[in-house]
PDB file of N, CA and C in Angstrom:
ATOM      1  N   UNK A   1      35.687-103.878  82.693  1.00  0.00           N
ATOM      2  CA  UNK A   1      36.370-103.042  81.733  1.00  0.00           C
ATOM      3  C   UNK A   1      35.791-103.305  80.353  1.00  0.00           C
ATOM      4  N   UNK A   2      35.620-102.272  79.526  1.00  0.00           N
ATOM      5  CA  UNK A   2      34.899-102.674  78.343  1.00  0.00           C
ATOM      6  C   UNK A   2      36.043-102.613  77.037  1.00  0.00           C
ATOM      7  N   UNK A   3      35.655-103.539  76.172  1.00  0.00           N
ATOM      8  CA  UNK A   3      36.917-103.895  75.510  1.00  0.00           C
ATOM      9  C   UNK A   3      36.827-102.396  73.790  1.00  0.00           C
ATOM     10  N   UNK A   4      36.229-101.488  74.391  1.00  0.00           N
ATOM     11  CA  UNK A   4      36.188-100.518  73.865  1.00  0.00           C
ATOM     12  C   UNK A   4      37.394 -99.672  73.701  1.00  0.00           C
ATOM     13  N   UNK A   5      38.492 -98.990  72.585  1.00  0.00           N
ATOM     14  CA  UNK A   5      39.274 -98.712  73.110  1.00  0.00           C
ATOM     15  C   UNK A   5      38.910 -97.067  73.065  1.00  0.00           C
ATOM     16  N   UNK A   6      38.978 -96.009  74.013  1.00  0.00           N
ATOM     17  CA  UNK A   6      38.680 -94.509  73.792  1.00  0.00           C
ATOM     18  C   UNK A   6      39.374 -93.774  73.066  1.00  0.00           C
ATOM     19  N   UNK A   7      38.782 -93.162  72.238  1.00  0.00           N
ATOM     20  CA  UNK A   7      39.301 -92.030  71.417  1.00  0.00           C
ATOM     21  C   UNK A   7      39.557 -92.628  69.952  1.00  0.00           C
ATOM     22  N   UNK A   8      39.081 -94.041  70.083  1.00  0.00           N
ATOM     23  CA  UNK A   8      39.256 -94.670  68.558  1.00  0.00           C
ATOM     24  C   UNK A   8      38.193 -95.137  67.481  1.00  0.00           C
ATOM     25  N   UNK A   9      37.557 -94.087  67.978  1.00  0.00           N
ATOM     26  CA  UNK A   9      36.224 -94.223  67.083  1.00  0.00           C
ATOM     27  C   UNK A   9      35.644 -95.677  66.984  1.00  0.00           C
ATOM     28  N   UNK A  10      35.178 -96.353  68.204  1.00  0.00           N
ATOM     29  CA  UNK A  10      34.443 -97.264  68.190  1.00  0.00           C
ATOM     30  C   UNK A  10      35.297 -98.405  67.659  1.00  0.00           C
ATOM     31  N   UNK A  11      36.450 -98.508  67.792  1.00  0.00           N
ATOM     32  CA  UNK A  11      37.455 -99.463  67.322  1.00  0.00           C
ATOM     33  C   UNK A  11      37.619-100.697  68.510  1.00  0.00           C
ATOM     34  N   UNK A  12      37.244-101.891  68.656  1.00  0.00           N
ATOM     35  CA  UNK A  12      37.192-102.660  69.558  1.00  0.00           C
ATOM     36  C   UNK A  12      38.487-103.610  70.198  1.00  0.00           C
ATOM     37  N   UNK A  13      38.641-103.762  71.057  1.00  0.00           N
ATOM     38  CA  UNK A  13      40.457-104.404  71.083  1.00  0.00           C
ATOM     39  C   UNK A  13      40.191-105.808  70.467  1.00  0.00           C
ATOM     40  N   UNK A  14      39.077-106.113  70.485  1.00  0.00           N
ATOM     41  CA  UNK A  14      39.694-107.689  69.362  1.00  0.00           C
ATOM     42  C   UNK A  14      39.235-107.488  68.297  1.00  0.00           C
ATOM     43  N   UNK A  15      39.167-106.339  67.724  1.00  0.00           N
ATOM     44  CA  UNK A  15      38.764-105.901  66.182  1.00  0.00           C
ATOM     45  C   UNK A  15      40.335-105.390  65.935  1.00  0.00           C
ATOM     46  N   UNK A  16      41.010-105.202  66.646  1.00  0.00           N
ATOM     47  CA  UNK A  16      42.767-104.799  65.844  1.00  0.00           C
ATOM     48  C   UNK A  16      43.048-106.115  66.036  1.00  0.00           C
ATOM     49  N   UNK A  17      43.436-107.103  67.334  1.00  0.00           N
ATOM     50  CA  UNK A  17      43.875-108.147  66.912  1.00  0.00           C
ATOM     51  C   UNK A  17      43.272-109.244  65.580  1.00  0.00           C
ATOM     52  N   UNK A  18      42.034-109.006  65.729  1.00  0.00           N
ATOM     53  CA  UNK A  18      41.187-109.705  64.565  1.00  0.00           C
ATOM     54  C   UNK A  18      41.746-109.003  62.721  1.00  0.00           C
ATOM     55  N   UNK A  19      41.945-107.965  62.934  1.00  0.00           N
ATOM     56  CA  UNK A  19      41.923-107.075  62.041  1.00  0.00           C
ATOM     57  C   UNK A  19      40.339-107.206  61.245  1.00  0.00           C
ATOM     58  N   UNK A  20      40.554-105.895  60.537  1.00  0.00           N
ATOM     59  CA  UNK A  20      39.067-104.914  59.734  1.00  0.00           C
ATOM     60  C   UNK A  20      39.572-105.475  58.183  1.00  0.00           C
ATOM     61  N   UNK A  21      39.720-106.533  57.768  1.00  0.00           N
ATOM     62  CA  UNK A  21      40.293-106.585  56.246  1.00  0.00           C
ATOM     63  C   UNK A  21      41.703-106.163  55.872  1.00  0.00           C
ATOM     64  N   UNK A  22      42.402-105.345  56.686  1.00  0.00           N
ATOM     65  CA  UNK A  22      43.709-105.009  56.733  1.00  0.00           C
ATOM     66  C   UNK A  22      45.182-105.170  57.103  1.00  0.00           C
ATOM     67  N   UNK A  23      44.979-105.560  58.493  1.00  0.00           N
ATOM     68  CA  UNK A  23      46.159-106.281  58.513  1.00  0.00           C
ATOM     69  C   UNK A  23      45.566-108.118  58.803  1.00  0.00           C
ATOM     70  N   UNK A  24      44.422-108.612  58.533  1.00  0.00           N
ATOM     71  CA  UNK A  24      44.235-109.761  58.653  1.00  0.00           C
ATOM     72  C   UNK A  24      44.694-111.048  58.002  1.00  0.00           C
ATOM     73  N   UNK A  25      45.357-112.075  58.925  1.00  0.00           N
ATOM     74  CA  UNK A  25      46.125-113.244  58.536  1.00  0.00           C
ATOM     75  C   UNK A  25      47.532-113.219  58.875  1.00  0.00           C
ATOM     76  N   UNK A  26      48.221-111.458  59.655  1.00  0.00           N
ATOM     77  CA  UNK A  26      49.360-110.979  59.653  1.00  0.00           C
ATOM     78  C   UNK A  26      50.222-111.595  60.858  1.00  0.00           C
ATOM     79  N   UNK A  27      49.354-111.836  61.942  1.00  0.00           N
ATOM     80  CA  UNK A  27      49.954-112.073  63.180  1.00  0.00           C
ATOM     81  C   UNK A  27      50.516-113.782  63.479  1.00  0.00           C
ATOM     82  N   UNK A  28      51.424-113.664  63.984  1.00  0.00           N
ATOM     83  CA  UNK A  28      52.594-114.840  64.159  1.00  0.00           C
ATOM     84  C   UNK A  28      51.133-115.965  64.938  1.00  0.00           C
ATOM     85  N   UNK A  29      50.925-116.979  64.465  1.00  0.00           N
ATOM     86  CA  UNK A  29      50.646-117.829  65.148  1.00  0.00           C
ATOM     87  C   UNK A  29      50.961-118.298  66.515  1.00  0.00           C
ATOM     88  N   UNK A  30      52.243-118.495  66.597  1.00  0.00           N
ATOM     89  CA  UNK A  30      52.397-119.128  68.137  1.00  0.00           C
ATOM     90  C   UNK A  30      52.603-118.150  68.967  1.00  0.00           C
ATOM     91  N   UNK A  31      53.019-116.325  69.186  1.00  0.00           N
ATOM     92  CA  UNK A  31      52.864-114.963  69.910  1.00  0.00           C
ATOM     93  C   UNK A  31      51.470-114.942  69.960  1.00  0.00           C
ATOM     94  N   UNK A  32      51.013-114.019  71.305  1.00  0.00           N
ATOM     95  CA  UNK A  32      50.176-113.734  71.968  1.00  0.00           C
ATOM     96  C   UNK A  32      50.138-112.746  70.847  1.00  0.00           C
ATOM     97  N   UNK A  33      48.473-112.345  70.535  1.00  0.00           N
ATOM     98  CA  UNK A  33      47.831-111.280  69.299  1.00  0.00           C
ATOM     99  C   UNK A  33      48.599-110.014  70.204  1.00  0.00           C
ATOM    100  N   UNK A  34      47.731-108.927  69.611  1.00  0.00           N
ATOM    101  CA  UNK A  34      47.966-107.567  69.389  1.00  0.00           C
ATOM    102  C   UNK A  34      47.371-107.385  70.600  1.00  0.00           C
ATOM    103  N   UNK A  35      46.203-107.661  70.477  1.00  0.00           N
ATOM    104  CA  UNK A  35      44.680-107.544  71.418  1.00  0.00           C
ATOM    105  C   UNK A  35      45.037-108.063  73.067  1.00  0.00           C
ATOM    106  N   UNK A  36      45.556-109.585  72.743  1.00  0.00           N
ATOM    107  CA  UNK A  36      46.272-109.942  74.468  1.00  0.00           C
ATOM    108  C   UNK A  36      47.091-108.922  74.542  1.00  0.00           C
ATOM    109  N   UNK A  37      48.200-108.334  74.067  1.00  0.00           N
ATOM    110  CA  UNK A  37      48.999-107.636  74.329  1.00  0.00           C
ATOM    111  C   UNK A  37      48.550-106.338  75.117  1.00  0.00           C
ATOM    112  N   UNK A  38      47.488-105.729  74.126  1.00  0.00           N
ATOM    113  CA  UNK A  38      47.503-104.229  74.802  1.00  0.00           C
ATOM    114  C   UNK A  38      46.321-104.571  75.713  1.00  0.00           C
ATOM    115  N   UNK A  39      45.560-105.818  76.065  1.00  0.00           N
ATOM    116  CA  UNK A  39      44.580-105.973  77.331  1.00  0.00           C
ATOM    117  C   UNK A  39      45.701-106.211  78.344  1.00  0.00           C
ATOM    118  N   UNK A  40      46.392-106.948  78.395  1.00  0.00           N
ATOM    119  CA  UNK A  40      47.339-107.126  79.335  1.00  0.00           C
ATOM    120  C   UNK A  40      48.170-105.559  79.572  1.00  0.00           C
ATOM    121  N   UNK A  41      48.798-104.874  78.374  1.00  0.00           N
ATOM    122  CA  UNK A  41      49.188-103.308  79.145  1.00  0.00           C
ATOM    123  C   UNK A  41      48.157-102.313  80.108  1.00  0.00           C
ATOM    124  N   UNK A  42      46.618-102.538  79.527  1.00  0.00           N
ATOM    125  CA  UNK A  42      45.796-101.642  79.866  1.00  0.00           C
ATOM    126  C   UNK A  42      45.819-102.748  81.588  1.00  0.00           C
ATOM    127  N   UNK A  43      46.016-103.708  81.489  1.00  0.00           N
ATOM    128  CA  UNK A  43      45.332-104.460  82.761  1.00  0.00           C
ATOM    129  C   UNK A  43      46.964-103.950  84.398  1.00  0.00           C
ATOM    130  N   UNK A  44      47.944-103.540  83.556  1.00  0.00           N
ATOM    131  CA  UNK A  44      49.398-103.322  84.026  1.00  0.00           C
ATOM    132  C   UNK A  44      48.826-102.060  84.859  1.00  0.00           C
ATOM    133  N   UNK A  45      48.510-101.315  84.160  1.00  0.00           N
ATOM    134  CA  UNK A  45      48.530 -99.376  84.117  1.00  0.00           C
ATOM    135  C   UNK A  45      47.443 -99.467  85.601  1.00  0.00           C
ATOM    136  N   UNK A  46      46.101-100.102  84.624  1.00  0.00           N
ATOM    137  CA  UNK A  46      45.032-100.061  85.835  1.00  0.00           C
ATOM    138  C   UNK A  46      45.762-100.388  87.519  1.00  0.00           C
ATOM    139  N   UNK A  47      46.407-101.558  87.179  1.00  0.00           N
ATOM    140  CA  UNK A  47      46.621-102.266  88.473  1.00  0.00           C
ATOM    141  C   UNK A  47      47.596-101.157  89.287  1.00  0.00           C
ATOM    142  N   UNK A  48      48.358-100.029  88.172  1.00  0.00           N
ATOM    143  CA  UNK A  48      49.488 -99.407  89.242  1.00  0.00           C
ATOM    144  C   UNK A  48      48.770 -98.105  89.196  1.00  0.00           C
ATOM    145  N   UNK A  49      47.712 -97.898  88.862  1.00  0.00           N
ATOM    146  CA  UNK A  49      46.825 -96.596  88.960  1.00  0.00           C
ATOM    147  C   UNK A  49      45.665 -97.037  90.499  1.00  0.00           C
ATOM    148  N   UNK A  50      45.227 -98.212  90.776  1.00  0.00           N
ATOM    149  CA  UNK A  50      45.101 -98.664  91.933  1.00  0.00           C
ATOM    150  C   UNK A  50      45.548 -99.010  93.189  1.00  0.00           C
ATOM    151  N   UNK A  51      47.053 -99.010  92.914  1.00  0.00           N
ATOM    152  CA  UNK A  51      48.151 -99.509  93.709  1.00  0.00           C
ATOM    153  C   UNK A  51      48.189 -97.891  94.504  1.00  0.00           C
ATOM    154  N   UNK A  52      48.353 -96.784  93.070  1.00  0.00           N
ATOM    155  CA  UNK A  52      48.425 -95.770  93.852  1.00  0.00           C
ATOM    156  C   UNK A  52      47.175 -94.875  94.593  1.00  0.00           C
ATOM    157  N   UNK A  53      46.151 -95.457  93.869  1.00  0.00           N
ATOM    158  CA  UNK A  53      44.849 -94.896  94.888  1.00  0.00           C
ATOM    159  C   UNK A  53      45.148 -94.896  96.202  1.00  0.00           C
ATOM    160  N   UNK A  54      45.234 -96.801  96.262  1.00  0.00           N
ATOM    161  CA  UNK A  54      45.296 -96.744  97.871  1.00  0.00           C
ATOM    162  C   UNK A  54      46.099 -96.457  98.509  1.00  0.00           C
ATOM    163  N   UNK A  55      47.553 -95.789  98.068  1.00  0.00           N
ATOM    164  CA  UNK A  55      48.799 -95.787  99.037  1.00  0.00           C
ATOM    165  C   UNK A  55      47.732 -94.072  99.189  1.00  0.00           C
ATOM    166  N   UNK A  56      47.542 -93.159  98.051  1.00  0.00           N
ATOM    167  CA  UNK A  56      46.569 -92.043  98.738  1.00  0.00           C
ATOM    168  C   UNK A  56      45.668 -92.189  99.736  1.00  0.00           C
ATOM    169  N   UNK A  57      45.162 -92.755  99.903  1.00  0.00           N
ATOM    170  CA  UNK A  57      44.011 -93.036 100.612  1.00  0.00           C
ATOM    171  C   UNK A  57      44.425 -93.487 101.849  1.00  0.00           C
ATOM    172  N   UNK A  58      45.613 -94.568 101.928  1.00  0.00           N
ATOM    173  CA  UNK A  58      45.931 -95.119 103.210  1.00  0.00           C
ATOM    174  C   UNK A  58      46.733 -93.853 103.740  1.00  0.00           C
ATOM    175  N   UNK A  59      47.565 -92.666 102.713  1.00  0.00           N
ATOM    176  CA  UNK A  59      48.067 -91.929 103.405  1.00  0.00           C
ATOM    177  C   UNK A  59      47.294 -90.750 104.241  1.00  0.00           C
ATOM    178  N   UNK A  60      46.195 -90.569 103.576  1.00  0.00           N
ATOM    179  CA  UNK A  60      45.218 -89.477 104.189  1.00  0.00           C
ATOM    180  C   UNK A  60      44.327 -89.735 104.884  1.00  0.00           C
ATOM    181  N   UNK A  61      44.041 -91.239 105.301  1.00  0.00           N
ATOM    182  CA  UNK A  61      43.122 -91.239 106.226  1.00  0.00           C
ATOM    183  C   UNK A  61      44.376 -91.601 107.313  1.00  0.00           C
ATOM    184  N   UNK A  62      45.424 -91.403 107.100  1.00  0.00           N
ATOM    185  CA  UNK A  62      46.579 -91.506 108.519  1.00  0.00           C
ATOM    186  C   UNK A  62      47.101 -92.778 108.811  1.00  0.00           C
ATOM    187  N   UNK A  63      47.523 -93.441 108.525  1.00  0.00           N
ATOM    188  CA  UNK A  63      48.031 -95.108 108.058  1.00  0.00           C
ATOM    189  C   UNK A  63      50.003 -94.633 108.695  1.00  0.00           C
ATOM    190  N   UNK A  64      49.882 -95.258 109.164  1.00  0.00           N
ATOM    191  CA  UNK A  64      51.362 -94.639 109.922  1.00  0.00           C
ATOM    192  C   UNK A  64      52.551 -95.255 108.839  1.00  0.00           C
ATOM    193  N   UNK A  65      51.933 -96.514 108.047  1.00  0.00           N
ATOM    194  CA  UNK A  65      52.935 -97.587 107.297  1.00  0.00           C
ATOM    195  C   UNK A  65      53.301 -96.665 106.326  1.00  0.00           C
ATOM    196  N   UNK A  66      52.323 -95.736 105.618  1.00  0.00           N
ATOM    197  CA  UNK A  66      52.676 -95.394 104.508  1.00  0.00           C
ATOM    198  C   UNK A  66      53.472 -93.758 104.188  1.00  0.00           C
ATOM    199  N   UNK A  67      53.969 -93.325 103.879  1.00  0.00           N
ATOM    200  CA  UNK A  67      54.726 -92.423 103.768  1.00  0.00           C
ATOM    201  C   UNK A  67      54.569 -91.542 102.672  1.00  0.00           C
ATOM    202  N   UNK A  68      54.670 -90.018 102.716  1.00  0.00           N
ATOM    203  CA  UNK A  68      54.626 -89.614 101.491  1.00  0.00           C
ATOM    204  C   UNK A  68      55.204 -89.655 100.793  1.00  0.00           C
ATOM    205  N   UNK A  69      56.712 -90.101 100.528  1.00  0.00           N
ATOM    206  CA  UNK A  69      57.267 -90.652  99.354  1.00  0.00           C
ATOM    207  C   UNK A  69      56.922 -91.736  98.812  1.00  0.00           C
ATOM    208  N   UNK A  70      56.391 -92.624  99.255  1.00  0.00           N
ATOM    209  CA  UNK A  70      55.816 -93.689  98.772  1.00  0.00           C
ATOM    210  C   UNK A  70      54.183 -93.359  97.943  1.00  0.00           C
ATOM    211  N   UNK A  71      53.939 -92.558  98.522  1.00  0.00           N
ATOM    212  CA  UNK A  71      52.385 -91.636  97.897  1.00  0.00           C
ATOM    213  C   UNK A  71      53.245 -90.748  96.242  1.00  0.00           C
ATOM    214  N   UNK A  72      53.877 -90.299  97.097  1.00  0.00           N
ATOM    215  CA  UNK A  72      54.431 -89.742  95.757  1.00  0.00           C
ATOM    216  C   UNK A  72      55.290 -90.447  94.558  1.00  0.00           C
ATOM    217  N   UNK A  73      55.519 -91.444  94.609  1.00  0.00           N
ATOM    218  CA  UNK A  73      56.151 -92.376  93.845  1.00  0.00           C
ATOM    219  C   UNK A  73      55.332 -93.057  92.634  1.00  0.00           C
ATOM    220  N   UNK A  74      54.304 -93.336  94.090  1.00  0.00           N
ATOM    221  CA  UNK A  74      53.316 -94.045  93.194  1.00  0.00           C
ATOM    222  C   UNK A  74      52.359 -93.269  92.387  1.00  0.00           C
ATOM    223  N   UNK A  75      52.408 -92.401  92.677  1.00  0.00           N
ATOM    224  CA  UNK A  75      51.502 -91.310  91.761  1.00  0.00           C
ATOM    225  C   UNK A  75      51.647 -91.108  90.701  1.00  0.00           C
ATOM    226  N   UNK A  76      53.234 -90.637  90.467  1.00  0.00           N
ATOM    227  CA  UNK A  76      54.435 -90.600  89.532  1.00  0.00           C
ATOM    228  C   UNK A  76      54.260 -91.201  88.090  1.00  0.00           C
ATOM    229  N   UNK A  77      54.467 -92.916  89.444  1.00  0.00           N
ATOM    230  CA  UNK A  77      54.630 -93.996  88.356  1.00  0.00           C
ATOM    231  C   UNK A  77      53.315 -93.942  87.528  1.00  0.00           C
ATOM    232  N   UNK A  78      51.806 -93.945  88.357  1.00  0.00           N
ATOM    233  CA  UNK A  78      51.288 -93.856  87.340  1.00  0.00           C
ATOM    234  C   UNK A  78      50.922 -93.242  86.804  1.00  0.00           C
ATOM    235  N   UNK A  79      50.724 -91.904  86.720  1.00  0.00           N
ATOM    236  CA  UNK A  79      50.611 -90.745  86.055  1.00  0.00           C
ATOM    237  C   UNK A  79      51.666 -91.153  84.588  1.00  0.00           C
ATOM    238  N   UNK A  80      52.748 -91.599  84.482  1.00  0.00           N
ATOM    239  CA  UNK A  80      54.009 -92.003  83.522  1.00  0.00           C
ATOM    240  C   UNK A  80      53.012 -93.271  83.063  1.00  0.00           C
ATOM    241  N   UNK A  81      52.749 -94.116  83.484  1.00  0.00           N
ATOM    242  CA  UNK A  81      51.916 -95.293  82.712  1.00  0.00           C
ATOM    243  C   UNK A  81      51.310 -95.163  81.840  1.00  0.00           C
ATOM    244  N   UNK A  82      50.045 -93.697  82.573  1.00  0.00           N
ATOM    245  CA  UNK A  82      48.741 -93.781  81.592  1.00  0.00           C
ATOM    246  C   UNK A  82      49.870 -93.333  80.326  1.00  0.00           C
ATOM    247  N   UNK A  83      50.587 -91.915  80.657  1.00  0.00           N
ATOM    248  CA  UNK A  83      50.974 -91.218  79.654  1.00  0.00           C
ATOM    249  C   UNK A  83      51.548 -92.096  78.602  1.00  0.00           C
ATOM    250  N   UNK A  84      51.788 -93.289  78.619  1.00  0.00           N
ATOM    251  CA  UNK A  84      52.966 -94.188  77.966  1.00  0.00           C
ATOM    252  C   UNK A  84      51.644 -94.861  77.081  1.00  0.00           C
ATOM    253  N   UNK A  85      51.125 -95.366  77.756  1.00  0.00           N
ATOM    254  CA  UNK A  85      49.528 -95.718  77.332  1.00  0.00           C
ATOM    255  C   UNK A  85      49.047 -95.254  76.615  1.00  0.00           C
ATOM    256  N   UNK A  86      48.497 -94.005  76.703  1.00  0.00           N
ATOM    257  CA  UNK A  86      47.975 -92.533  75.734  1.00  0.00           C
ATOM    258  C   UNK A  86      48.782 -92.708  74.476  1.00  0.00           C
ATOM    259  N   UNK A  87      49.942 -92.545  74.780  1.00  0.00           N
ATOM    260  CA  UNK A  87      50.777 -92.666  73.403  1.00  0.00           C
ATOM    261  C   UNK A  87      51.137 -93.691  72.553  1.00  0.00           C
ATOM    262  N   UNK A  88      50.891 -95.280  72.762  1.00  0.00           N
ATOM    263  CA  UNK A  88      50.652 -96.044  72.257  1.00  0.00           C
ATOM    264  C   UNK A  88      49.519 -95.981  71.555  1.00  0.00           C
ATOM    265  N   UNK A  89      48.163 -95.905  72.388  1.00  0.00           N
ATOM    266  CA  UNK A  89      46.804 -95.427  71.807  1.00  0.00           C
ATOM    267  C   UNK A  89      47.317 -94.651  70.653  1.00  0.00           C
ATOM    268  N   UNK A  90      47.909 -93.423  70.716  1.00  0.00           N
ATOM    269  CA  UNK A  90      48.145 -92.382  70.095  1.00  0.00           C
ATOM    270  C   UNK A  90      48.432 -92.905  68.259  1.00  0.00           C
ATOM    271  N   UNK A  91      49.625 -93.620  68.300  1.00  0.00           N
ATOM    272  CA  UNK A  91      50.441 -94.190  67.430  1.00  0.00           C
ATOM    273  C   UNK A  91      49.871 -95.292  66.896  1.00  0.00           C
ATOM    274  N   UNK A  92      48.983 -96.129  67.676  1.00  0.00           N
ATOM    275  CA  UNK A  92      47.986 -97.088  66.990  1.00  0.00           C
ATOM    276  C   UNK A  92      47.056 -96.499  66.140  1.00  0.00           C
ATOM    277  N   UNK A  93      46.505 -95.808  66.852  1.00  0.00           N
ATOM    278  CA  UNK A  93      45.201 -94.765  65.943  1.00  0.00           C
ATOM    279  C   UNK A  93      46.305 -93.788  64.708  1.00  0.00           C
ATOM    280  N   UNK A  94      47.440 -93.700  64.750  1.00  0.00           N
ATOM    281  CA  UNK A  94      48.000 -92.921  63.876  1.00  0.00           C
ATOM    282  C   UNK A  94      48.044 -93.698  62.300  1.00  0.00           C
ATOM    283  N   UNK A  95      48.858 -95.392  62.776  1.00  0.00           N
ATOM    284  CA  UNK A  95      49.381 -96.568  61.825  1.00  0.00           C
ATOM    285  C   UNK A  95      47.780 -96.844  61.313  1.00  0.00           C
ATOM    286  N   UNK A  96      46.780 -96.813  62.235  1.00  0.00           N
ATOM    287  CA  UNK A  96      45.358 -97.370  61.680  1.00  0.00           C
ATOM    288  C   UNK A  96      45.065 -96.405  60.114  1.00  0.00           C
ATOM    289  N   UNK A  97      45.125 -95.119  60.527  1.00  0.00           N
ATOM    290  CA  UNK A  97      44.747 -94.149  59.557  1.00  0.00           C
ATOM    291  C   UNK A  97      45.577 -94.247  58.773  1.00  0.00           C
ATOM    292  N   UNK A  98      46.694 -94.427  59.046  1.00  0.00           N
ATOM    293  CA  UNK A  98      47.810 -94.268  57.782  1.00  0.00           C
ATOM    294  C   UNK A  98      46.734 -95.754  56.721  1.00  0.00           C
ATOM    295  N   UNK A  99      47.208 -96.867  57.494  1.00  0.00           N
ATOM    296  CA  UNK A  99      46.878 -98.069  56.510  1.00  0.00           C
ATOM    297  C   UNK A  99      45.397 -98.225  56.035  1.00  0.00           C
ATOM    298  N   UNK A 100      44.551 -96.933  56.810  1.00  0.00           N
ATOM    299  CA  UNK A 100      43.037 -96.997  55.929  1.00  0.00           C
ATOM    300  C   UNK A 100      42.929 -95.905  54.746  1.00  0.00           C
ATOM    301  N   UNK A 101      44.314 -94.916  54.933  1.00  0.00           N
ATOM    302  CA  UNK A 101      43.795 -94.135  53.778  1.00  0.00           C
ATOM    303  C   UNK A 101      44.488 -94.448  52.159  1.00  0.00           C
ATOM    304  N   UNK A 102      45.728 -95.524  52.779  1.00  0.00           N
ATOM    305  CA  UNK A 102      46.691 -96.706  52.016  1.00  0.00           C
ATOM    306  C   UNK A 102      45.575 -97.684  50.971  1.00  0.00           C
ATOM    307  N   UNK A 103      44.758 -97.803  51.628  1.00  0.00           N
ATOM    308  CA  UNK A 103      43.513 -98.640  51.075  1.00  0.00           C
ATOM    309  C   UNK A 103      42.718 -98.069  49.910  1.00  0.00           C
ATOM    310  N   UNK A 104      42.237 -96.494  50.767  1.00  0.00           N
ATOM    311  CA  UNK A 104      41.707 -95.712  49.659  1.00  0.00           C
ATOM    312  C   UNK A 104      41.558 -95.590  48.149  1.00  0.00           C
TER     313      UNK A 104
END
């Protein structure tokens, strides 16, 4: 996984926890940064966006265990992850711009 985050103009995940001159020196010492935080959400999403690959996969190649509600659940859930995801992204890249044009 590359610690690139998309759609943020080349913004790196330990360049927000690090901070760009802006919010740097801000973060609580003894809490996990910004950066563990949203590697660990992105590492959540992946794992239940995989979870549901394979319940697809075990359901269509004919897997008797798995069921289509269980296909469909998991789909659900992560389809709702990324989206939750996206919008964090969203709102990070929003607070970034706010506090770079604050600078201006």
């Amino acid at each position: 996984m590359s610690d690139m985050i998309p759609g943020m103009g080349g913004i790196g995940i330990g360049e927000i926890g690090a901070g760009r001159g802006v919010i740097r020196g801000t973060a609580a010492a003894d809490g996990p940064s910004f950066a563990d935080t949203f590697k660990q959400a992105l590492g959540q999403v992946s794992a239940v966006q995989d979870d549901a690959a394979q319940k697809v996969n075990a359901f269509v190649s004919g897997d008797p265990s798995v069921e289509l509600h269980q296909v469909m659940a998991a789909t659900e859930e992560a389809g709702i992850a990324l989206e939750m995801l996206v919008e964090v992204r969203n709102k990070v890249l929003e607070a970034w711009q706010s506090l770079s044009t604050m600078q201006s």
